[in-house]
Protein backbone atom coordinates (compact mmCIF):
# COMPACT_ATOMS: atom_id res chain seq x y z
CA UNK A 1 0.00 0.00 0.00
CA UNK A 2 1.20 3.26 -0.79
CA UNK A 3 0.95 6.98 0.50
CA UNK A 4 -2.90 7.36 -0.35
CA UNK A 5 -3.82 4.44 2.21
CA UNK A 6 -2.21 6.59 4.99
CA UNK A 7 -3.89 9.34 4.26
CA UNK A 8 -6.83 8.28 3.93
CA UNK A 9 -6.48 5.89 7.55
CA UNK A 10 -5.64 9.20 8.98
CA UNK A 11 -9.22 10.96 8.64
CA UNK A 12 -11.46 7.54 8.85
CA UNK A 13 -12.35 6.93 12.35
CA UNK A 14 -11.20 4.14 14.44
CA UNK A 15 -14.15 1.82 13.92
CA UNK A 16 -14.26 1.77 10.15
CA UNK A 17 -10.79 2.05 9.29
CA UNK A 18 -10.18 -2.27 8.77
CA UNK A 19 -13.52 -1.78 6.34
CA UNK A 20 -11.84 1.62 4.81
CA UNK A 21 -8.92 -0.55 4.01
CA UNK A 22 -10.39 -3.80 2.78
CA UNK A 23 -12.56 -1.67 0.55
CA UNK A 24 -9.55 0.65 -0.74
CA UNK A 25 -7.47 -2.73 -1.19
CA UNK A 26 -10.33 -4.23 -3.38
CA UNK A 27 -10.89 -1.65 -5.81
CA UNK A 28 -6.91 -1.53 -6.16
CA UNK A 29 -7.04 -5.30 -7.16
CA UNK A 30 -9.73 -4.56 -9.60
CA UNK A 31 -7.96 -1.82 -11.22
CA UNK A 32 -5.37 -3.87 -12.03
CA UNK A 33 -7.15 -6.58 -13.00
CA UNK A 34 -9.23 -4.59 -15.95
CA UNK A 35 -5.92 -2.63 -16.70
CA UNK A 36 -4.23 -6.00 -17.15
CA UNK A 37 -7.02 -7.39 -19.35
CA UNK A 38 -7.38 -4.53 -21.10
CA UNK A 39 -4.15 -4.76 -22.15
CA UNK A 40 -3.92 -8.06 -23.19
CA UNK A 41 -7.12 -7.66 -24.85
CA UNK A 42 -6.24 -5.17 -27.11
CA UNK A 43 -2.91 -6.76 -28.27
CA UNK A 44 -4.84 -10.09 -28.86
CA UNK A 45 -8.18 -9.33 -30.25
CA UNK A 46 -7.47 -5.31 -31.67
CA UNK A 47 -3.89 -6.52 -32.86
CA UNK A 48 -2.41 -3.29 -30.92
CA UNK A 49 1.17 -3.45 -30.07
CA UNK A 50 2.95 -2.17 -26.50
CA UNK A 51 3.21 1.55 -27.91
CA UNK A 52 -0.10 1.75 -28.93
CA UNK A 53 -1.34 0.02 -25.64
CA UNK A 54 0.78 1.56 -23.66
CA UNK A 55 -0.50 5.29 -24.86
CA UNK A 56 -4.28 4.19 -24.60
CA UNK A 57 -3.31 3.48 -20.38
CA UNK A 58 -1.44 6.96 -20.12
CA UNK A 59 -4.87 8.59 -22.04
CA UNK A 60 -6.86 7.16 -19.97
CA UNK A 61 -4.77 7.74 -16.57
CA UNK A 62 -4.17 11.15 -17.50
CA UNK A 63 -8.05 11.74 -17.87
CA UNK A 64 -8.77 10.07 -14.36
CA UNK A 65 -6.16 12.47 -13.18
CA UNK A 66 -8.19 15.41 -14.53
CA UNK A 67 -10.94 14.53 -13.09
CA UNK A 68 -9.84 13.87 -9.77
CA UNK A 69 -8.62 17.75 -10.36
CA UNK A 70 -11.41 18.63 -10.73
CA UNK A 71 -13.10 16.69 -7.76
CA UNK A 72 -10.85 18.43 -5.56
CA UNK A 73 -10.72 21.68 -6.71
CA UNK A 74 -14.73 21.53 -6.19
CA UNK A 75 -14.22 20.28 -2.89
CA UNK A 76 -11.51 22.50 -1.65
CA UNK A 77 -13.82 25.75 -2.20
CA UNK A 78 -17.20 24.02 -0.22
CA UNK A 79 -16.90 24.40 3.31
CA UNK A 80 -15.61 21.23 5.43
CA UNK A 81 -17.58 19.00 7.29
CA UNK A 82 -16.10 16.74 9.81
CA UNK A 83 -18.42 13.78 10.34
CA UNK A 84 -18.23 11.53 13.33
């Protein structure tokens, strides 16, 4: 687990934080699941080579990272609201 999975154990509370994790650690495994069957996928059945793959994962990374931008630029300017 990396950096994010800190964070984001820091500002859970106590009582949810194994669930927080489990559930963070699941959709990690699924990412990389599609991402590896996407690119296997498209070398086998679209006839793409690496580059080609490789680009369509950075396009697609780059536009999650945009949004998530987005997300919390949004959020940043919304007053905060500690729950629990």
């Amino acid at each position: 687990m990396g950096f994010s999975a800190a964070l984001l154990q820091s500002v859970v509370p106590d009582k949810v934080r194994g669930r927080v994790f489990a559930f963070e650690f699941a959709l990690l495994t699924l990412t990389q699941s599609i991402s590896i069957y996407w690119a296997g996928a498209a070398q086998d059945w679209l006839g793409w080579d690496v580059r080609l793959v490789t680009l369509s994962m950075g396009g697609l990374g780059t536009a999650v990272a945009l949004l998530w931008l987005i997300f919390v630029w949004q959020v940043r300017h919304k007053p905060f609201v500690r729950y629990g």
